[in-house]
PDB file of N, CA and C in Angstrom:
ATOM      1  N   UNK A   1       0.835  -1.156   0.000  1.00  0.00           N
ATOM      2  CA  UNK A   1       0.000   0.000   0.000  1.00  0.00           C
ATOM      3  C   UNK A   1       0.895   1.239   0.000  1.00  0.00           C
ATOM      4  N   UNK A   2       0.621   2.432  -1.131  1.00  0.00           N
ATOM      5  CA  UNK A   2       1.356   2.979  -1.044  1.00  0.00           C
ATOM      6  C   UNK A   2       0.118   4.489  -0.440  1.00  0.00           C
ATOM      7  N   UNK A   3       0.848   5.619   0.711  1.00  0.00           N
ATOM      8  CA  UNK A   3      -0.055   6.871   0.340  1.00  0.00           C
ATOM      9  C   UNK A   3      -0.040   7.588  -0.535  1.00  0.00           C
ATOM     10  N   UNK A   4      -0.924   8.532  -1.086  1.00  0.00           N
ATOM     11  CA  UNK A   4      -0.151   9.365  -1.706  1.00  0.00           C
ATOM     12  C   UNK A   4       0.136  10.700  -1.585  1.00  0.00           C
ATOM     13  N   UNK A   5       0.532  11.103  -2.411  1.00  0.00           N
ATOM     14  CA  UNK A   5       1.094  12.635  -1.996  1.00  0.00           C
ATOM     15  C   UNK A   5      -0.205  13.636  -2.160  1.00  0.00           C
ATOM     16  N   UNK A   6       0.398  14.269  -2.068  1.00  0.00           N
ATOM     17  CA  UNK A   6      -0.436  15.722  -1.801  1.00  0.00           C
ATOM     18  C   UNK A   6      -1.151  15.841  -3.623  1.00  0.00           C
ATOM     19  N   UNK A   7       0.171  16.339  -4.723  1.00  0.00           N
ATOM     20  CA  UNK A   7      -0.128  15.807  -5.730  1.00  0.00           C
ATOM     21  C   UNK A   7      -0.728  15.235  -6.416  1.00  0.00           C
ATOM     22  N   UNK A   8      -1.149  14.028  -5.703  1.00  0.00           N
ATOM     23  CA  UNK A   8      -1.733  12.849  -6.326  1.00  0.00           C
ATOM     24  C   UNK A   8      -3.327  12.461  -5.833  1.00  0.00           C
ATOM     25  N   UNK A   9      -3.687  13.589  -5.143  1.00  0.00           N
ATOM     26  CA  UNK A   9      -5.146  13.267  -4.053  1.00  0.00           C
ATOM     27  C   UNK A   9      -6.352  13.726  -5.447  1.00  0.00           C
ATOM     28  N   UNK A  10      -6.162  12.815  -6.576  1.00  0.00           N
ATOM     29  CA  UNK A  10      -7.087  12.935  -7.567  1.00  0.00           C
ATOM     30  C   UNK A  10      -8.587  12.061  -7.708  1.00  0.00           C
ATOM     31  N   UNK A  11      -7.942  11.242  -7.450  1.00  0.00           N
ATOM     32  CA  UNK A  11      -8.821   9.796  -7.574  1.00  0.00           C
ATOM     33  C   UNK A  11      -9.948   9.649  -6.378  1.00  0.00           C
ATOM     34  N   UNK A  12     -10.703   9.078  -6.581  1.00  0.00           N
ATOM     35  CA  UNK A  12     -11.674   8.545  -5.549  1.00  0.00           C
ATOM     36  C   UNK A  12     -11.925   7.368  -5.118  1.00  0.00           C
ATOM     37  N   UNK A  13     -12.389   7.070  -3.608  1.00  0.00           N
ATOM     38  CA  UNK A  13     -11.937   5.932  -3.128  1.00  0.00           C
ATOM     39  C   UNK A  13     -12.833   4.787  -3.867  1.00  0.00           C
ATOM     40  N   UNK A  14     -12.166   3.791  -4.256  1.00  0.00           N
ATOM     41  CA  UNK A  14     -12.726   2.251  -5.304  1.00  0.00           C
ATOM     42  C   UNK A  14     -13.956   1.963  -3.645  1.00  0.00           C
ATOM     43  N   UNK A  15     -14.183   2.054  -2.552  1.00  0.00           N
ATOM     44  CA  UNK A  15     -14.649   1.424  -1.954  1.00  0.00           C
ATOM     45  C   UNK A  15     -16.006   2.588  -1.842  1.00  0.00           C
ATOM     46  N   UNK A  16     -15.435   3.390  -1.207  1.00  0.00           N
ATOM     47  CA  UNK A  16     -17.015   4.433  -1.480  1.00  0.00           C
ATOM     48  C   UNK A  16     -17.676   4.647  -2.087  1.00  0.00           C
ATOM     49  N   UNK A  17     -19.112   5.239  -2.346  1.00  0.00           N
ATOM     50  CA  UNK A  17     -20.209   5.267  -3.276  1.00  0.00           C
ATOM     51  C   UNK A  17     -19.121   6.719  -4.623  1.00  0.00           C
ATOM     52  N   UNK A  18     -19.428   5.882  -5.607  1.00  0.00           N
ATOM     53  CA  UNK A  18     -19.023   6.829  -6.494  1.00  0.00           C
ATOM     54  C   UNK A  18     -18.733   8.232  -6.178  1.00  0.00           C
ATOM     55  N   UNK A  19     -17.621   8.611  -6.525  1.00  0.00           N
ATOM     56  CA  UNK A  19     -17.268  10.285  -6.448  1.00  0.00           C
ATOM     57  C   UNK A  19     -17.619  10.867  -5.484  1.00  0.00           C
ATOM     58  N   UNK A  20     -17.768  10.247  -3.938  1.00  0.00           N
ATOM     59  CA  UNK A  20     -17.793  10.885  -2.624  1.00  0.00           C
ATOM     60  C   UNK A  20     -16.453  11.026  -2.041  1.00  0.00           C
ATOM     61  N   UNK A  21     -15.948  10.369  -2.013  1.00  0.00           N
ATOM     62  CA  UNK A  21     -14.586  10.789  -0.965  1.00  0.00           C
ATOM     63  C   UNK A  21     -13.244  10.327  -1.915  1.00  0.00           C
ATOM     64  N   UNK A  22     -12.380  11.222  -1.569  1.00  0.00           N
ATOM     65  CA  UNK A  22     -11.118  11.142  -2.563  1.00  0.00           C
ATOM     66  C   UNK A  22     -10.141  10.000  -1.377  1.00  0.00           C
ATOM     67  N   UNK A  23      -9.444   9.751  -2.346  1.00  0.00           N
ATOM     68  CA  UNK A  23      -8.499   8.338  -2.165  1.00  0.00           C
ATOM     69  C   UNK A  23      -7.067   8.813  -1.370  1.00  0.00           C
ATOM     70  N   UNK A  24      -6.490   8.242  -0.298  1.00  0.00           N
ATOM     71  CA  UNK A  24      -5.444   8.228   0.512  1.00  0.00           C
ATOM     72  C   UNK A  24      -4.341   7.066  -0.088  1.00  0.00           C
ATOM     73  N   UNK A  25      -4.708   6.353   0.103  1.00  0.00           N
ATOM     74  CA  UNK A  25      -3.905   5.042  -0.676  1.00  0.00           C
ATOM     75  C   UNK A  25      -4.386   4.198  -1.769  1.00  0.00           C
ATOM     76  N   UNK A  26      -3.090   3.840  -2.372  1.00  0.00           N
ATOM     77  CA  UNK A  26      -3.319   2.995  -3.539  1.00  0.00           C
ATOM     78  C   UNK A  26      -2.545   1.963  -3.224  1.00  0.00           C
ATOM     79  N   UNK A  27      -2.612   0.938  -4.620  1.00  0.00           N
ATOM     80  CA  UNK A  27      -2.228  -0.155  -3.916  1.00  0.00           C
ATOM     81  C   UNK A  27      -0.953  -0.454  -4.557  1.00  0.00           C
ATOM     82  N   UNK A  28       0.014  -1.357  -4.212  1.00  0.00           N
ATOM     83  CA  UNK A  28       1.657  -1.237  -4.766  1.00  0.00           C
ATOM     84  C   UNK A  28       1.565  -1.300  -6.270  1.00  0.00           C
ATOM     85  N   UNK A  29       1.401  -2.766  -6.574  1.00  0.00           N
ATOM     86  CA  UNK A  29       1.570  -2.577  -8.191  1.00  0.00           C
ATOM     87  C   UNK A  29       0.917  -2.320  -8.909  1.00  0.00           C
ATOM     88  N   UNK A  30      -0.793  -2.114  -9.915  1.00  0.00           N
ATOM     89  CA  UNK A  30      -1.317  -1.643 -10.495  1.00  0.00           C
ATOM     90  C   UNK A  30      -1.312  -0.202 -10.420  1.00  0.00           C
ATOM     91  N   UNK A  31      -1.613  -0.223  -8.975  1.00  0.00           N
ATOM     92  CA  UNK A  31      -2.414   1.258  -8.998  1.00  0.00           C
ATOM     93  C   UNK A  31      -3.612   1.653  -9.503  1.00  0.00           C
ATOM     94  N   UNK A  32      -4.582   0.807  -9.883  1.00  0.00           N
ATOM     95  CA  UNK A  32      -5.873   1.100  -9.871  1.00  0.00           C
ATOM     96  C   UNK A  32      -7.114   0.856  -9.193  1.00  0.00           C
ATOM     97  N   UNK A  33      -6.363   0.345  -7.694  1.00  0.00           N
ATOM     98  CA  UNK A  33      -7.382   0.596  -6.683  1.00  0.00           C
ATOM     99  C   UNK A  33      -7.108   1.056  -5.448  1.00  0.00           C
ATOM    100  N   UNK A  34      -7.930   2.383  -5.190  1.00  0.00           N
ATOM    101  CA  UNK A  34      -7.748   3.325  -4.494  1.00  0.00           C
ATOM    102  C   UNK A  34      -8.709   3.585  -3.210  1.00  0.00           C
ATOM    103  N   UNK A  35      -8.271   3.838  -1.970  1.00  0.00           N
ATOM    104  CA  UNK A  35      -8.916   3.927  -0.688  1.00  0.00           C
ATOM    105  C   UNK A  35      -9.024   5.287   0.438  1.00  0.00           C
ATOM    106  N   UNK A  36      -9.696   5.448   0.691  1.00  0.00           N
ATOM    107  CA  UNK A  36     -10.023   6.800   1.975  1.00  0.00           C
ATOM    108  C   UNK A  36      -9.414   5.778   3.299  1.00  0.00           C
ATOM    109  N   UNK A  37      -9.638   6.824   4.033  1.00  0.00           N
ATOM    110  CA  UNK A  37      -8.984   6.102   5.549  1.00  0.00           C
ATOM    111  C   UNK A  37      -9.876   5.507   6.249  1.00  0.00           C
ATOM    112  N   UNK A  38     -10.938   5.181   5.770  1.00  0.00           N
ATOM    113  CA  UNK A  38     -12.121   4.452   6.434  1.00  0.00           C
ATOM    114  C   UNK A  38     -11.761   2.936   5.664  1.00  0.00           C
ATOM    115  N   UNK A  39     -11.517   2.832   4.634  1.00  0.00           N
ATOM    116  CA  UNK A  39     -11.231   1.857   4.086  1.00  0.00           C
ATOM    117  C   UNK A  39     -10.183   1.360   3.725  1.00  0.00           C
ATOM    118  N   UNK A  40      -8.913   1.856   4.447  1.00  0.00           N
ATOM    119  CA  UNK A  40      -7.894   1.223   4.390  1.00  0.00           C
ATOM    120  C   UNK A  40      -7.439   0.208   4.536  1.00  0.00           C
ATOM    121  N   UNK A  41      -8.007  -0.932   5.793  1.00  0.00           N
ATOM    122  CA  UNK A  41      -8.246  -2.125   5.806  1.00  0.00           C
ATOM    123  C   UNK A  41      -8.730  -2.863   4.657  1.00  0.00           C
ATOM    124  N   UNK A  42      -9.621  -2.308   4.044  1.00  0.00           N
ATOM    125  CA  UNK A  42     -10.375  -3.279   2.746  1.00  0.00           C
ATOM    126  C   UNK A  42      -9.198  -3.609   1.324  1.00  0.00           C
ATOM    127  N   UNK A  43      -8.520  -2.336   1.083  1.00  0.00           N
ATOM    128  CA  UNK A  43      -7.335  -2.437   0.472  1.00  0.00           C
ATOM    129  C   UNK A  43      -6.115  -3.477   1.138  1.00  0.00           C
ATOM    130  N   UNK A  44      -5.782  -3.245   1.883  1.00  0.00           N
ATOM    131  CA  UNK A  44      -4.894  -4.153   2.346  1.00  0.00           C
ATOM    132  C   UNK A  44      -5.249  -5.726   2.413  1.00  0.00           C
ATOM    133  N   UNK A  45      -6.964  -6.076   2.373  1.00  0.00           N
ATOM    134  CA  UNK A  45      -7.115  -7.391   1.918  1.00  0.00           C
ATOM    135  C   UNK A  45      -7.305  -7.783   0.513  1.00  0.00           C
ATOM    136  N   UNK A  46      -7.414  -6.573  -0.089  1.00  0.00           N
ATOM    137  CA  UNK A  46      -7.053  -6.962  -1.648  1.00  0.00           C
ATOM    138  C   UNK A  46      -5.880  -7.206  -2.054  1.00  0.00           C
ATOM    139  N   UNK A  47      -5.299  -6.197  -1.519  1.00  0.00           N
ATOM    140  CA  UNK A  47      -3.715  -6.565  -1.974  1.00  0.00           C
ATOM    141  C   UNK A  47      -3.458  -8.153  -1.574  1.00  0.00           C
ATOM    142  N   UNK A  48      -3.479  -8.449  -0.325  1.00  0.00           N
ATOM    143  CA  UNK A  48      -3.363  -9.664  -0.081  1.00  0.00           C
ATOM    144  C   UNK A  48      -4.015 -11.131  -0.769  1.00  0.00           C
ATOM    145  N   UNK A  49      -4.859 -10.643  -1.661  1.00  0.00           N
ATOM    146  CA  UNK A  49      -5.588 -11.409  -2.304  1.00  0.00           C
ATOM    147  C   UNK A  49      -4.962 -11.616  -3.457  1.00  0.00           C
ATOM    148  N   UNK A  50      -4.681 -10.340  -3.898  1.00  0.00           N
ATOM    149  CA  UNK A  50      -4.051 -10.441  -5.312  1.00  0.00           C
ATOM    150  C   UNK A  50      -2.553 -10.921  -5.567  1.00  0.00           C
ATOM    151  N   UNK A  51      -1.771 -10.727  -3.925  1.00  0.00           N
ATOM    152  CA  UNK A  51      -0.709 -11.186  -4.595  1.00  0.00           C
ATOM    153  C   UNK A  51      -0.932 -13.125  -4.101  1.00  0.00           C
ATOM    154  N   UNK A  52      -1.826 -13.070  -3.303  1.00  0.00           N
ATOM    155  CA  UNK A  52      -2.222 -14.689  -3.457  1.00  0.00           C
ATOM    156  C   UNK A  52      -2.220 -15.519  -4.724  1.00  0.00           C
ATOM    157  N   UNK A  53      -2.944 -14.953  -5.525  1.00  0.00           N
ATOM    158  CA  UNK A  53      -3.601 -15.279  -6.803  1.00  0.00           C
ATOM    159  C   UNK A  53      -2.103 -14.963  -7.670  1.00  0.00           C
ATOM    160  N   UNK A  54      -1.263 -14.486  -7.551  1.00  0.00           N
ATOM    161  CA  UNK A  54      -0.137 -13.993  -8.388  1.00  0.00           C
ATOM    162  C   UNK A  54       0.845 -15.036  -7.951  1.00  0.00           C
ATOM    163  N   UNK A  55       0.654 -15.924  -6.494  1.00  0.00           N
ATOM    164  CA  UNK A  55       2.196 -16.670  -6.114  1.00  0.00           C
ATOM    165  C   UNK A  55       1.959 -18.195  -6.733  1.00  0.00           C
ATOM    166  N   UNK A  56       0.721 -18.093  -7.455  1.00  0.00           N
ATOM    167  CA  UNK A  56       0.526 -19.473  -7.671  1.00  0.00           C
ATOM    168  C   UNK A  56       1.064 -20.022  -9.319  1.00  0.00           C
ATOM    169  N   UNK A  57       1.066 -21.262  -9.495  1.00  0.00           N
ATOM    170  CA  UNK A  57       1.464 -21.333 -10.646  1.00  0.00           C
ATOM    171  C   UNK A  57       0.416 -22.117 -11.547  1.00  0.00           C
ATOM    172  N   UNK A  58      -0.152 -21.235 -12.736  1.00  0.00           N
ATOM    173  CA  UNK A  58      -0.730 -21.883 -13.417  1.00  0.00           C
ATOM    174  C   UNK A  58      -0.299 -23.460 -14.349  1.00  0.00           C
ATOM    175  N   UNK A  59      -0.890 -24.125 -14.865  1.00  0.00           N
ATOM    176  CA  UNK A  59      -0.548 -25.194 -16.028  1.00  0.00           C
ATOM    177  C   UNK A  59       0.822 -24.538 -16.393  1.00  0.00           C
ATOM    178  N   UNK A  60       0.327 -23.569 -17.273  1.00  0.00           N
ATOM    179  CA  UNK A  60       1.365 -23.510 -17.888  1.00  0.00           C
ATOM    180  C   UNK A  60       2.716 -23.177 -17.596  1.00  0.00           C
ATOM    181  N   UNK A  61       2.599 -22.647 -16.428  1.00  0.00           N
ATOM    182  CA  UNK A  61       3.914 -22.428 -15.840  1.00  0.00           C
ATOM    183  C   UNK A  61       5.017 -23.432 -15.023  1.00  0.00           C
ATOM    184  N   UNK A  62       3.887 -24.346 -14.739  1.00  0.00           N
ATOM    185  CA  UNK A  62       4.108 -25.122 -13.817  1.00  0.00           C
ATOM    186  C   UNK A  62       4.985 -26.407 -15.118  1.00  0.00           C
ATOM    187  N   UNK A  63       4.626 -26.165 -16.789  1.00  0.00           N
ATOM    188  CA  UNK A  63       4.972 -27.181 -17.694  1.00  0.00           C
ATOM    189  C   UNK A  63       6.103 -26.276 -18.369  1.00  0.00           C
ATOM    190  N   UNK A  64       6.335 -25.076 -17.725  1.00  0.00           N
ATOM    191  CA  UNK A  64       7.690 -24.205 -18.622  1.00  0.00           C
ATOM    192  C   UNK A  64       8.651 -24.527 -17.328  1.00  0.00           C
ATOM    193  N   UNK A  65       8.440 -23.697 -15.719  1.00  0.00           N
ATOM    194  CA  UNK A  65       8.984 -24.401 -15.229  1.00  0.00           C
ATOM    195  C   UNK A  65       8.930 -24.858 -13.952  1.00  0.00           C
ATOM    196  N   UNK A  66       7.940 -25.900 -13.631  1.00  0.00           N
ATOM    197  CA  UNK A  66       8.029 -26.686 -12.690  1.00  0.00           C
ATOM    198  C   UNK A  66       8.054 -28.157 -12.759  1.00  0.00           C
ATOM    199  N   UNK A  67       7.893 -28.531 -14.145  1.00  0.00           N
ATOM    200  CA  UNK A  67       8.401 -29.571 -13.991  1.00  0.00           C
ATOM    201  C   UNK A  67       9.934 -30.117 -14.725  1.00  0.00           C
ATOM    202  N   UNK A  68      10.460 -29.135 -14.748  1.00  0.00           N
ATOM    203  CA  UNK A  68      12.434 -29.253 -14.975  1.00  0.00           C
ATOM    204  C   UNK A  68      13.158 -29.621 -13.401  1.00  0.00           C
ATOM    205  N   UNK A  69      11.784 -29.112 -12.268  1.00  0.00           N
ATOM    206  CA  UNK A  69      12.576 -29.192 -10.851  1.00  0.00           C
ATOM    207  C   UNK A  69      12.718 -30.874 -10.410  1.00  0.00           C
TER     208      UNK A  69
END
């Protein structure tokens, strides 16, 4: 989770009702989902979700390379 700057307080939070409250944090690598401080927790279980879904290895990876191991 990254905050952001002063700069960057454009966006609105992905968790609030459309275009009510502007966004405090985003998240490390995309960057296209964005949170107020009420919902900072909810981000931090996405992130955690997503890099879940990212440590795994599909078929195909698992036939480029997991099975050379």
């Amino acid at each position: 989770m990254i905050t952001l700057k002063k700069k960057h307080l454009g966006p609105y939070c992905s968790f609030c009702p459309p275009k009510t409250t502007r966004a405090v944090y985003t998240d490390e690598h995309r960057h296209s989902t964005f949170a107020c401080e009420d919902h900072k927790q909810d981000l931090i279980k996405e992130e955690s979700k997503t890099r879940h879904t990212e440590e795994r290895m599909t078929e195909a990876d698992y036939q480029t390379w997991g099975a050379s191991s």
